[in-house]
C-alpha atoms as a PDB file:
ATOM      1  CA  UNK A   1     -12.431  16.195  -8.744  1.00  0.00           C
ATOM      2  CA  UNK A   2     -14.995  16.126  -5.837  1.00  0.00           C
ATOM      3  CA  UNK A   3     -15.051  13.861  -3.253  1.00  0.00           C
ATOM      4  CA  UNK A   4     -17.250  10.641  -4.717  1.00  0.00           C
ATOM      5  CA  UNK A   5     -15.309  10.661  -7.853  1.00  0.00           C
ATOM      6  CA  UNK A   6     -12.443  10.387  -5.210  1.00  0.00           C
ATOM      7  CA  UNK A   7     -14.013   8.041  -3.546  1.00  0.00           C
ATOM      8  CA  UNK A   8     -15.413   5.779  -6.376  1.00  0.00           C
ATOM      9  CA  UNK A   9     -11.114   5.210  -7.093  1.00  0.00           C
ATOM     10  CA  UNK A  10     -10.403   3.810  -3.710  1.00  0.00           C
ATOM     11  CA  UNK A  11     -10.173  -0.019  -3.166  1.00  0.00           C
ATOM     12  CA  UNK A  12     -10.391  -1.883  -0.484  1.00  0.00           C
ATOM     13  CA  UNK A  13      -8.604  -5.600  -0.536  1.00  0.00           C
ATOM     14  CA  UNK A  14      -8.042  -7.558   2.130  1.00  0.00           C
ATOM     15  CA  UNK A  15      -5.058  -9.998   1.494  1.00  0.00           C
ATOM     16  CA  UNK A  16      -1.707 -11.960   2.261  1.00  0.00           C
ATOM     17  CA  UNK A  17       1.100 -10.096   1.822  1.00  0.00           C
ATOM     18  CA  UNK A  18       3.191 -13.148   2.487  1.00  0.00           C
ATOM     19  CA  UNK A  19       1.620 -14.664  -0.150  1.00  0.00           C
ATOM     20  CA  UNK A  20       3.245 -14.652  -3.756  1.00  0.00           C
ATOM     21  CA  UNK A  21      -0.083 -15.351  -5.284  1.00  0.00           C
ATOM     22  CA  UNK A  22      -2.543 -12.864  -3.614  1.00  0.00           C
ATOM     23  CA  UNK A  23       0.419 -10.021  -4.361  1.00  0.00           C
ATOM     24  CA  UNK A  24       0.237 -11.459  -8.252  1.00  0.00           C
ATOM     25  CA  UNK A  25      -3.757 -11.734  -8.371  1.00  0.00           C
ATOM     26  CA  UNK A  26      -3.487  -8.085  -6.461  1.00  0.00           C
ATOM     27  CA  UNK A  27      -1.102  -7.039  -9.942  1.00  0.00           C
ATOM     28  CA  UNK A  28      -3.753  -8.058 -12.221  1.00  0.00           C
ATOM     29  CA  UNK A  29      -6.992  -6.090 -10.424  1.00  0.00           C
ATOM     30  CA  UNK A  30      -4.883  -3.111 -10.752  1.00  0.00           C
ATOM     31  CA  UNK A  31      -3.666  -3.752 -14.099  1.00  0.00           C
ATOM     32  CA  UNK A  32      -7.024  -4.230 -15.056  1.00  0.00           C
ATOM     33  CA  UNK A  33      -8.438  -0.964 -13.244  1.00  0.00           C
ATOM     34  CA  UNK A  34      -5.732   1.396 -15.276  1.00  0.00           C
ATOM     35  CA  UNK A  35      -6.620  -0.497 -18.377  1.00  0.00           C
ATOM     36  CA  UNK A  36      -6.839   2.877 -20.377  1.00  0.00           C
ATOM     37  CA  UNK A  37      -4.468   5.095 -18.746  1.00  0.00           C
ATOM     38  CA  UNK A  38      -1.032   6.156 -19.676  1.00  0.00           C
ATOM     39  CA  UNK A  39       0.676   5.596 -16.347  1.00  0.00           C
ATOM     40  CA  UNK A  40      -0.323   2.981 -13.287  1.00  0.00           C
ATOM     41  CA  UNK A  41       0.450   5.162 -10.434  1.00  0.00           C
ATOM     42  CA  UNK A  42      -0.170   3.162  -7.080  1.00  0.00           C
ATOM     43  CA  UNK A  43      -0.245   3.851  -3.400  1.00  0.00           C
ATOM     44  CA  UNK A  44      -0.308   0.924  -1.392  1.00  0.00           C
ATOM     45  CA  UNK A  45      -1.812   1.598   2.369  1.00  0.00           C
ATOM     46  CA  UNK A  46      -0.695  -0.821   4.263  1.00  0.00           C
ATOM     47  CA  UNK A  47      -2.075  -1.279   8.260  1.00  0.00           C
ATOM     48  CA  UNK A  48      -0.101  -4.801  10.117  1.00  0.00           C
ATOM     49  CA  UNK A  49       2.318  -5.017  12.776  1.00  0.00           C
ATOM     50  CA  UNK A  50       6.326  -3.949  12.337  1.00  0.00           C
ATOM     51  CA  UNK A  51       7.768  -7.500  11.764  1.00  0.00           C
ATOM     52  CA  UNK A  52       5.726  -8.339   8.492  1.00  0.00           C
ATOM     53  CA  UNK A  53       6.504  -4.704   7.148  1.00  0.00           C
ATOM     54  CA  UNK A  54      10.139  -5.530   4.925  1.00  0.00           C
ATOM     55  CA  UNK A  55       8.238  -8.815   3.728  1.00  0.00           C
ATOM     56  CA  UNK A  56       5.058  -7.710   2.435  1.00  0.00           C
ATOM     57  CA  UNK A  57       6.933  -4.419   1.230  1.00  0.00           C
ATOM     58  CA  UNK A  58       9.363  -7.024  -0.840  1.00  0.00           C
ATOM     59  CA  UNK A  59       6.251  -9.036  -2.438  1.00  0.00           C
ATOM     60  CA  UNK A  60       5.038  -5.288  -3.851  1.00  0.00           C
ATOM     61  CA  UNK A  61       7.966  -4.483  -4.946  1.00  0.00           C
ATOM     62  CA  UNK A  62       8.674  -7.575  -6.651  1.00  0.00           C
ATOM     63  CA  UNK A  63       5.321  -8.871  -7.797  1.00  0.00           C
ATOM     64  CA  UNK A  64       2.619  -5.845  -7.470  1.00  0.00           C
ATOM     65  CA  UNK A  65       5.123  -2.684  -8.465  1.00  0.00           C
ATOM     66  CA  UNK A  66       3.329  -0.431 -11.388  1.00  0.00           C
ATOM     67  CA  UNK A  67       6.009  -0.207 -14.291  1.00  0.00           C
ATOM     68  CA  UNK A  68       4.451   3.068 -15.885  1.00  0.00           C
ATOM     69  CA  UNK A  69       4.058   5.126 -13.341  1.00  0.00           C
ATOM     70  CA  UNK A  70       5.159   5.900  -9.319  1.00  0.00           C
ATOM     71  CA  UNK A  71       4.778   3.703  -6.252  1.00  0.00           C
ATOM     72  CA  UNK A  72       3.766   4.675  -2.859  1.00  0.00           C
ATOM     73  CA  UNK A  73       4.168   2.959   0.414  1.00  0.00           C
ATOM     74  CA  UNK A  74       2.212   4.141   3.374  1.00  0.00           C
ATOM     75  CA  UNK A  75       2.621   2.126   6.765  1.00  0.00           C
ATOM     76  CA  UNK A  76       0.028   2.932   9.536  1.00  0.00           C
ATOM     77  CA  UNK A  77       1.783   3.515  12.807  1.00  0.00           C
ATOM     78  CA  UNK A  78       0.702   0.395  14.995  1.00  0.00           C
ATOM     79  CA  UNK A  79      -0.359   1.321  18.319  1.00  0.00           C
END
């Protein structure tokens, strides 16, 4: 794969986390983006300060976590 076939797979989306509904609506765009293939693996990148981490990791898990495939969690180090 080069690098704008990479590229052309990345999403951007700029959300609640806190927020059953964006986590749901979140669900559904990558639902819809894996349409055709066999397994929904997702990596979730996820940049906000310590104390929101356990909640917005819970709304994933619960709401936004890909049945068919693995899940990834990736916390950028606040500074």
């Amino acid at each position: 794969m080069d690098l704008e076939s990479f590229k052309s797979r990345l999403h951007y989306i700029q959300m609640q986390l806190d927020q059953p509904d964006t986590v749901v609506a979140l669900d559904r765009h990558l639902q819809a983006l894996a349409e055709e293939r066999p397994k929904q693996h997702r990596v979730f990148y996820l940049a906000l300060p310590p104390f929101l981490f356990a909640k917005a990791v819970e709304n994933l898990r619960e709401r936004c976590w890909s049945k068919s495939g693995w899940n990834r969690v990736i916390v950028e180090k606040p500074f």
